[in-house]
C-alpha atoms as a PDB file:
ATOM      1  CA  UNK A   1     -17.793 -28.390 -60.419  1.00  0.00           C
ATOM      2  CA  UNK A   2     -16.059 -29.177 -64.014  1.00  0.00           C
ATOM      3  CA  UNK A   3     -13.709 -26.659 -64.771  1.00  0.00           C
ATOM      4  CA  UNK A   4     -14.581 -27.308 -68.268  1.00  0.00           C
ATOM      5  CA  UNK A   5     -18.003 -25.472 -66.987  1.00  0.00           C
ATOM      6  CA  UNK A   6     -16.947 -20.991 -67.751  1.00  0.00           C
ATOM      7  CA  UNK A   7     -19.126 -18.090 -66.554  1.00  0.00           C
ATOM      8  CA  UNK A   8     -21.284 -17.088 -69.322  1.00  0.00           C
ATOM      9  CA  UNK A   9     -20.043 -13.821 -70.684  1.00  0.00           C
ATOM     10  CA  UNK A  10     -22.645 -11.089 -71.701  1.00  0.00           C
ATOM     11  CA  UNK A  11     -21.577  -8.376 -74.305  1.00  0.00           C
ATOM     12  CA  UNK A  12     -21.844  -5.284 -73.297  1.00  0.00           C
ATOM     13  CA  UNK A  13     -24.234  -2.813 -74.882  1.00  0.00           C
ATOM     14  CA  UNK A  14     -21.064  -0.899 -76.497  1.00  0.00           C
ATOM     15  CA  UNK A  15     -19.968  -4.565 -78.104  1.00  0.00           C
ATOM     16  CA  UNK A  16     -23.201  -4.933 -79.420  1.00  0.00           C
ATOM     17  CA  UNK A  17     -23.933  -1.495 -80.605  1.00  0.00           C
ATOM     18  CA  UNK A  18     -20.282  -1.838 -82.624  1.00  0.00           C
ATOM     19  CA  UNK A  19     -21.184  -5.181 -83.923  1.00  0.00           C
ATOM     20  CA  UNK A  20     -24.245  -3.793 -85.924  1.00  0.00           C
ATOM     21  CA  UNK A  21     -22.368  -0.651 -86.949  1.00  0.00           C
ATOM     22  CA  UNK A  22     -19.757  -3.205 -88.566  1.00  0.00           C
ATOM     23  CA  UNK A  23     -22.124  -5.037 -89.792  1.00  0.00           C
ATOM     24  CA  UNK A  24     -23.684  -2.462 -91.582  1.00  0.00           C
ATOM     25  CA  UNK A  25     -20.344  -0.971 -92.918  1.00  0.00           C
ATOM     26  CA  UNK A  26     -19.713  -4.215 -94.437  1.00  0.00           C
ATOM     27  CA  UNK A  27     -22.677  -4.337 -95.850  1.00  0.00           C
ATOM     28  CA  UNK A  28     -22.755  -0.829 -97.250  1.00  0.00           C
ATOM     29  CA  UNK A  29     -26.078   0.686 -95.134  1.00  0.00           C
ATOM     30  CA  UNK A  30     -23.400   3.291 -93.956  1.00  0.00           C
ATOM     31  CA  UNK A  31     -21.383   3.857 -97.571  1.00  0.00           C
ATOM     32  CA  UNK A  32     -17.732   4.633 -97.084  1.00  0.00           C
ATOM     33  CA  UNK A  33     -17.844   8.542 -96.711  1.00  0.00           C
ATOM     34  CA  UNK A  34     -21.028   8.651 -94.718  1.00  0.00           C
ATOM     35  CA  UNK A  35     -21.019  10.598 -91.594  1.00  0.00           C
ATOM     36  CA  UNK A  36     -22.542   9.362 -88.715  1.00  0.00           C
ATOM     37  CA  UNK A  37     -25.336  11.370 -86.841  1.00  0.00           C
ATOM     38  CA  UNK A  38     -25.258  10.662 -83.366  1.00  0.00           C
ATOM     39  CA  UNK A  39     -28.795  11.484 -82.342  1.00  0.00           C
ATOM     40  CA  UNK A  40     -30.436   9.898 -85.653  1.00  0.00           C
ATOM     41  CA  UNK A  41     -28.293   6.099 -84.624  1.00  0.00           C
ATOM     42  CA  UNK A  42     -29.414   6.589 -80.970  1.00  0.00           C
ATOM     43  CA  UNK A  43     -32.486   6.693 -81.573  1.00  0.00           C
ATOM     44  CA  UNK A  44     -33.149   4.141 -84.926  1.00  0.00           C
ATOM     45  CA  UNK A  45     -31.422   1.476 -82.317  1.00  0.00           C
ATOM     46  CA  UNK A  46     -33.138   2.641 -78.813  1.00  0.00           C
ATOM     47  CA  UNK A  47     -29.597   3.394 -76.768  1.00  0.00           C
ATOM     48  CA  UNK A  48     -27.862   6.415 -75.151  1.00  0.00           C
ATOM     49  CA  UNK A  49     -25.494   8.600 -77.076  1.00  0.00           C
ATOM     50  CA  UNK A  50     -22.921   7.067 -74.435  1.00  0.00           C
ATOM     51  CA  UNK A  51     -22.729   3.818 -75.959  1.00  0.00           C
ATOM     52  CA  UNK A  52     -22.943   4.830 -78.671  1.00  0.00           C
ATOM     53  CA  UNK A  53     -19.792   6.936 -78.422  1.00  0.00           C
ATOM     54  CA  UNK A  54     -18.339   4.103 -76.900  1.00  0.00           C
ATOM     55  CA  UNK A  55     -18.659   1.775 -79.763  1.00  0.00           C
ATOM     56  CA  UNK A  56     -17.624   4.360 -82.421  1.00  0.00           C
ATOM     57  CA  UNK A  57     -14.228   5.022 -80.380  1.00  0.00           C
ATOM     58  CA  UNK A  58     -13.870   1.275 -81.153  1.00  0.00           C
ATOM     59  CA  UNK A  59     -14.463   1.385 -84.786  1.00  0.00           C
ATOM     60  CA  UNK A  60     -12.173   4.023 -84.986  1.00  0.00           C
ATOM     61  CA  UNK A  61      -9.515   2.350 -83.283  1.00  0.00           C
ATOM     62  CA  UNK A  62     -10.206  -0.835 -85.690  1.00  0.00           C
ATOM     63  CA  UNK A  63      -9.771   1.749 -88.595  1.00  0.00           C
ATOM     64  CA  UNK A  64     -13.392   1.609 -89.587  1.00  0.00           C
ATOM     65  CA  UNK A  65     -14.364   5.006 -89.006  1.00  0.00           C
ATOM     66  CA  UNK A  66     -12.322   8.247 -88.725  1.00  0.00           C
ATOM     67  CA  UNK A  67     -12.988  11.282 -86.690  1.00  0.00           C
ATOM     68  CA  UNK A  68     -12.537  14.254 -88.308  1.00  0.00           C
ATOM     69  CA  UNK A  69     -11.951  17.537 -85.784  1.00  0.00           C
ATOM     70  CA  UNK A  70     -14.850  19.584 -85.694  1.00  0.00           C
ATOM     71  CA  UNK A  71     -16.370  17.815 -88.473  1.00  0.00           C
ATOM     72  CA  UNK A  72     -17.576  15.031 -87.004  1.00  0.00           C
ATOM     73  CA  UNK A  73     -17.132  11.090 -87.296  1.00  0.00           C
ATOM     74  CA  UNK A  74     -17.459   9.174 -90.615  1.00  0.00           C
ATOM     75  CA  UNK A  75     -17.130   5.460 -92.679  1.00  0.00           C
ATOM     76  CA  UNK A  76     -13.696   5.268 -93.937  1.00  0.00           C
ATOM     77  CA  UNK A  77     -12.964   5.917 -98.148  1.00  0.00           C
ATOM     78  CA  UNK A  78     -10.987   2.747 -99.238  1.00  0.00           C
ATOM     79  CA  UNK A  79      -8.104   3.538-101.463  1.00  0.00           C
ATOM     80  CA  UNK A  80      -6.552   2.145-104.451  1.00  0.00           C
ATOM     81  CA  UNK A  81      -3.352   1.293-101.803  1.00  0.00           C
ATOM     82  CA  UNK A  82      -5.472   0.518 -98.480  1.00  0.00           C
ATOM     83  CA  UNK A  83      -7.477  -2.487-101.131  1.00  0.00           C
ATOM     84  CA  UNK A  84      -4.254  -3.876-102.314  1.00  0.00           C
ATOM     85  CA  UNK A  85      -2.750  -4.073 -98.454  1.00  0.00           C
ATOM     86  CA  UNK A  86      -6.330  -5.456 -97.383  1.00  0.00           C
ATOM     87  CA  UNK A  87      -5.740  -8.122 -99.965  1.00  0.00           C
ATOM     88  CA  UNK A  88      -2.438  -8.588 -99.128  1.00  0.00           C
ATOM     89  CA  UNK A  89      -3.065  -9.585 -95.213  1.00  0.00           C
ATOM     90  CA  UNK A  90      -6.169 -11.603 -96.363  1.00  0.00           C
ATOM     91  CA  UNK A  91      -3.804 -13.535 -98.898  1.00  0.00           C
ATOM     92  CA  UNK A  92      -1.597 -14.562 -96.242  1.00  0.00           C
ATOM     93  CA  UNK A  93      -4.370 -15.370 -93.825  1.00  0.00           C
ATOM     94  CA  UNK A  94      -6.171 -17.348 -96.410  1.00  0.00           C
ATOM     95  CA  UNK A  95      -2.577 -19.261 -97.621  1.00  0.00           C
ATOM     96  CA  UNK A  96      -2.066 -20.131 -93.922  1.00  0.00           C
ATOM     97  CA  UNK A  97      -5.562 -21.393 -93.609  1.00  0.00           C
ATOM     98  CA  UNK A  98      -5.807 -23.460 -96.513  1.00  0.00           C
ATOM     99  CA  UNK A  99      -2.348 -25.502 -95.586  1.00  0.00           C
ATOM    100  CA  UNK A 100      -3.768 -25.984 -92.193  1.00  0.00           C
ATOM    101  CA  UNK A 101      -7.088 -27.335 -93.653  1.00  0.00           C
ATOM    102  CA  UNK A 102      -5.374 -30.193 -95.582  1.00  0.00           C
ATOM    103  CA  UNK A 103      -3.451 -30.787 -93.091  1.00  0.00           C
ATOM    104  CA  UNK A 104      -6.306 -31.045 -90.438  1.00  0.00           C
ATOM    105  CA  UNK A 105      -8.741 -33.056 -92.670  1.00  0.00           C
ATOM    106  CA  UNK A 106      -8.953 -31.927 -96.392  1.00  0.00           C
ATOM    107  CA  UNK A 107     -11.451 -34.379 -97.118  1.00  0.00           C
ATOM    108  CA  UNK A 108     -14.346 -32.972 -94.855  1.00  0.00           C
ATOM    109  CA  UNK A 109     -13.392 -29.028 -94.543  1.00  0.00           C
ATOM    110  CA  UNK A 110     -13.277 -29.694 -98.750  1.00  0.00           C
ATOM    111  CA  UNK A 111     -16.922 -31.213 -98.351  1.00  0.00           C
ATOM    112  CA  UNK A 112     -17.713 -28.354 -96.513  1.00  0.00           C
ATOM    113  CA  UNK A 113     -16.444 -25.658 -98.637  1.00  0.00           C
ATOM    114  CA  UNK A 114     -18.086 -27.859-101.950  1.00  0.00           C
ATOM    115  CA  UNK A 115     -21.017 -26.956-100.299  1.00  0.00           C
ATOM    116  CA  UNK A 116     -20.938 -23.054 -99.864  1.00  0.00           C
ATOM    117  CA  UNK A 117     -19.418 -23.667-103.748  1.00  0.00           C
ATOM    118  CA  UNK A 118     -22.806 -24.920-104.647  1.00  0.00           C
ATOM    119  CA  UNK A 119     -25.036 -22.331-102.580  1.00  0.00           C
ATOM    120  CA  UNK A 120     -22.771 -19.724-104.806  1.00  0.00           C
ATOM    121  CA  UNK A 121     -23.278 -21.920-107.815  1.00  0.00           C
ATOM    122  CA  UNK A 122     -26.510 -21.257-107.198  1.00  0.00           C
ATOM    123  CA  UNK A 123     -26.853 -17.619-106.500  1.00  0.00           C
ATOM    124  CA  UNK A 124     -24.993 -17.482-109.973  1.00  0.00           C
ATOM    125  CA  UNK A 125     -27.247 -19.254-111.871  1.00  0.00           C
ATOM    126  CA  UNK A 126     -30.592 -17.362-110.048  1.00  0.00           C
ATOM    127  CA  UNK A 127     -28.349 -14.209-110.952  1.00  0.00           C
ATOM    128  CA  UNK A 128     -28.762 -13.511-107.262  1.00  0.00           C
ATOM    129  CA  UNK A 129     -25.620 -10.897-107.007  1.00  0.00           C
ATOM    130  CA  UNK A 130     -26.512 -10.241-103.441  1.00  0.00           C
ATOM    131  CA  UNK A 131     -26.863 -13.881-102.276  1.00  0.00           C
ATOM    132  CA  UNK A 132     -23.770 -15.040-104.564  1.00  0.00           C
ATOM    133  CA  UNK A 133     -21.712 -12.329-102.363  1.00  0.00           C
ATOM    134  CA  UNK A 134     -22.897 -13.897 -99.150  1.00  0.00           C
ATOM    135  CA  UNK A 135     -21.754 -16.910-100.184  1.00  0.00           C
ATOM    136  CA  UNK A 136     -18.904 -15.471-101.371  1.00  0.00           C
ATOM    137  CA  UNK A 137     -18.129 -13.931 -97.646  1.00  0.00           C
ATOM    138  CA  UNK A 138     -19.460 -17.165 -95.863  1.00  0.00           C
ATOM    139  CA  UNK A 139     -16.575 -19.463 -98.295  1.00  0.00           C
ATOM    140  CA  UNK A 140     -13.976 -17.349 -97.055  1.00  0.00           C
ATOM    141  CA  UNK A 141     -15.041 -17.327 -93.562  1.00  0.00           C
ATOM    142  CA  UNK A 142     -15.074 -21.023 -93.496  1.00  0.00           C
ATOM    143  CA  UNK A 143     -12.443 -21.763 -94.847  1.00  0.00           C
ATOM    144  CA  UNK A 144     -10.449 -19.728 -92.169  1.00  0.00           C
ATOM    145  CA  UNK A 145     -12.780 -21.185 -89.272  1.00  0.00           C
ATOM    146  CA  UNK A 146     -11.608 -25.173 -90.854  1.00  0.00           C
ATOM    147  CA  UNK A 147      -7.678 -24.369 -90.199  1.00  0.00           C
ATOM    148  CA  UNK A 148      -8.965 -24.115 -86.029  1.00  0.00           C
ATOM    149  CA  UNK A 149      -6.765 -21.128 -85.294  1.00  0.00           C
ATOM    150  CA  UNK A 150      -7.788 -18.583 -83.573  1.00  0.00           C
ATOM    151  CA  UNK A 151      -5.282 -16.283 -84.269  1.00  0.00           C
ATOM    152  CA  UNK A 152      -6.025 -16.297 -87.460  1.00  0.00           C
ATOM    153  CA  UNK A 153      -9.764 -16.580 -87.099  1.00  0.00           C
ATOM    154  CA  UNK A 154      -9.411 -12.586 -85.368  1.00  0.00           C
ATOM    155  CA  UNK A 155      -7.230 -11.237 -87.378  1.00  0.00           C
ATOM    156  CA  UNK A 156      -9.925 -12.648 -90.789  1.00  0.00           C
ATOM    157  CA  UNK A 157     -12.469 -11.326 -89.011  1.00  0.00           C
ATOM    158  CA  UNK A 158     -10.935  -7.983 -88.711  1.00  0.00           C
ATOM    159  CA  UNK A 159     -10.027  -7.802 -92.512  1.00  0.00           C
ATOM    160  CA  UNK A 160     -13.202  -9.440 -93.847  1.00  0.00           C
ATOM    161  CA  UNK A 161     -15.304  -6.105 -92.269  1.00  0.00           C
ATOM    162  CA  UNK A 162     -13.471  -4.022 -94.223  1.00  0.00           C
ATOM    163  CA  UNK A 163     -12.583  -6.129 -97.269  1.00  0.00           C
ATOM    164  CA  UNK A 164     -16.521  -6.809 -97.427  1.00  0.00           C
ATOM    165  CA  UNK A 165     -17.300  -3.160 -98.788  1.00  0.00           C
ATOM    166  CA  UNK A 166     -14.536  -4.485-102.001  1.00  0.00           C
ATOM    167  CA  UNK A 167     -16.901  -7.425-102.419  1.00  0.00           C
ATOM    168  CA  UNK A 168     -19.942  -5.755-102.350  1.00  0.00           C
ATOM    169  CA  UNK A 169     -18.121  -3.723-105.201  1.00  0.00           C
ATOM    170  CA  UNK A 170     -16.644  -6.519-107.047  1.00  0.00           C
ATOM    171  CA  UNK A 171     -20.457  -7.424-107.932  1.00  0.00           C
ATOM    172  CA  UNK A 172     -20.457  -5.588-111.139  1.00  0.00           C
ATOM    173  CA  UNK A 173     -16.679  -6.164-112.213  1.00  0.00           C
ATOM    174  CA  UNK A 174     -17.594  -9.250-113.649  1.00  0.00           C
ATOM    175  CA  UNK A 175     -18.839 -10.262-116.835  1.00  0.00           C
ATOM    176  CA  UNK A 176     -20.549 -13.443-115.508  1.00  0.00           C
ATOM    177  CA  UNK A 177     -21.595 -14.482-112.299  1.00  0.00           C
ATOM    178  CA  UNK A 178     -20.327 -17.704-112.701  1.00  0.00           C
ATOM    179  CA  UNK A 179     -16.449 -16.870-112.706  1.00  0.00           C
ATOM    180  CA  UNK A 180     -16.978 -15.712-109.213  1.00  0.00           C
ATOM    181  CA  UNK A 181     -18.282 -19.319-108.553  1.00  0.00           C
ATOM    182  CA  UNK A 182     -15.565 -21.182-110.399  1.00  0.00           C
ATOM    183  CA  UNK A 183     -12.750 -19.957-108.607  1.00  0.00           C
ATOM    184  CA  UNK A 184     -14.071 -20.774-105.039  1.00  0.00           C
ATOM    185  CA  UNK A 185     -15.512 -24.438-106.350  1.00  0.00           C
ATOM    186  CA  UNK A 186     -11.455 -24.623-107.989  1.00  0.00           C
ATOM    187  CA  UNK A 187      -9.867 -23.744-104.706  1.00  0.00           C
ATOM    188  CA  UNK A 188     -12.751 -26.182-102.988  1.00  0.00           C
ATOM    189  CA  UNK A 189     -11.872 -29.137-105.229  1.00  0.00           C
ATOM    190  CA  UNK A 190      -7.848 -28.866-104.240  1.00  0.00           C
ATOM    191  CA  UNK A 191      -8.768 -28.609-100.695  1.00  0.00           C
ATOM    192  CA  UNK A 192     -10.673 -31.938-100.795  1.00  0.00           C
ATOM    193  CA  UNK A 193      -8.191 -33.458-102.917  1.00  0.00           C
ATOM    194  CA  UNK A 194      -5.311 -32.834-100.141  1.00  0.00           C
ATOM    195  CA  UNK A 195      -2.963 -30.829-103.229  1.00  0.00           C
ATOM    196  CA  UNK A 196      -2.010 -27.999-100.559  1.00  0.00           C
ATOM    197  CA  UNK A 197       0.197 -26.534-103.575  1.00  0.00           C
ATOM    198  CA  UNK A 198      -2.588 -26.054-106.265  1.00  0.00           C
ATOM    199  CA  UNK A 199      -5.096 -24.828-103.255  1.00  0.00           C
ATOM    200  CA  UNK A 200      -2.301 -22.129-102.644  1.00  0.00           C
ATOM    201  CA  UNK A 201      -1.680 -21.164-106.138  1.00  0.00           C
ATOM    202  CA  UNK A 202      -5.488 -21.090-106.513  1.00  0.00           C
ATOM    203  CA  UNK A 203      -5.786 -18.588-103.875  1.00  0.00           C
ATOM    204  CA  UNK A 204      -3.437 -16.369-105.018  1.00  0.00           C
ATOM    205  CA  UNK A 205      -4.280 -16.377-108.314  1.00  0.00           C
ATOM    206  CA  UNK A 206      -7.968 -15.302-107.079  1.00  0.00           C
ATOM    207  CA  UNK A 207      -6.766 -12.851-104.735  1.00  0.00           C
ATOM    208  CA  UNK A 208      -4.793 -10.855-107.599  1.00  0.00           C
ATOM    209  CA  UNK A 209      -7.631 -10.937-109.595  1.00  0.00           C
ATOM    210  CA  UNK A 210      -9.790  -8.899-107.518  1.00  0.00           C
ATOM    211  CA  UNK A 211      -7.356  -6.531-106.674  1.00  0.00           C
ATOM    212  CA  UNK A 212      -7.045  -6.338-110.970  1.00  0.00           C
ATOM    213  CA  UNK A 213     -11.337  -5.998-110.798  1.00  0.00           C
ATOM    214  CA  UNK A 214     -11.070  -3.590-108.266  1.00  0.00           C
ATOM    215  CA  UNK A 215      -8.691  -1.195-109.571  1.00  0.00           C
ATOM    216  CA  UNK A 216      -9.419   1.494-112.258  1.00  0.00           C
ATOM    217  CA  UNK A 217      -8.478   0.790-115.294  1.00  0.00           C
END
């Protein structure tokens, strides 16, 4: 038998259970500062309160959720300092990515990111603020996923859970939807054109400026 031919490996019920929970964080159905109810999540997704547990223990070890001694367990409140070392990591992450891409093939994981530029284009001009951050998450994703590391496709994933409740929040810190698109279609066109320097500075410069959004004025 090929070797190239693995066991197929099933998630287990706590895996799955923790995957929707992060997915709902980062989508903000559980708002930073929510508590979790045990019983009321058991039930609303049909498992055991053991599983459950289970998978909140994990998001608490990911820094998701904290548990608070006789209070109970609840979604983590993102600081002023824990957004600007979120966009720190993702910055690096991103910068490593990028160089990687043009290195790989900056002609088709350019192509590919054009396209996500033009489902955000879209979004934009539909003034579609929930589909434009989709997008938005699905650009960055990719462009991580192009650079074939996966090292740095786990530690993205990590950050992009919790950096997705600061994009969910940049929606209103712009005065036009279509600045959001310009700056990923920018950093798509430098990809495709192989200029690993203006791709970098682009992602930077983007970077900063949500922090700049994000932050009180």
């Amino acid at each position: 038998m090929s070797q190239l031919l693995q066991p197929v490996v099933q998630e287990t019920t706590p895996a799955l259970i923790a995957r929707q929970l992060r997915r709902a964080i980062g989508q903000g159905e559980l708002a930073p500062g929510d508590q979790l109810n045990e019983a009321e999540l058991s039930r609303h997704l049909g498992v055991s309160r053991g599983p459950l547990r289970e998978a909140m223990q994990r998001l608490t070890q990911e820094g998701l959720l904290i548990s608070i001694r006789n209070r109970g367990v609840f979604v983590i409140e993102v600081t002023n300092d824990d957004v600007r070392d979120m966009y720190l990591a993702r910055t690096a992450v991103e910068r490593a990515a990028a160089a990687r891409v043009i290195q790989l093939d900056a002609a088709g994981g350019g192509d590919r990111l054009l396209a996500v530029s033009d489902t955000m284009r879209a979004a934009a001009e539909a003034d579609d603020a929930d589909a434009l951050t989709e997008a938005d998450v699905e650009f960055h994703a990719l462009l991580v996923s192009l650079a074939k590391s996966p090292r740095l496709s786990r530690m993205h994933n990590t950050l992009m859970v919790e950096t997705r409740m600061c994009i969910t929040a940049l929606e209103d810190r712009y005065s036009s939807h279509s600045i959001r698109y310009e700056e990923h279609l920018a950093i798509a066109q430098a990809i495709r054109d192989g200029n690993p320097a203006e791709a970098d500075r682009l992602l930077v410069e983007h970077m900063d400026d949500a922090v700049a959004r994000l932050e009180p004025a």
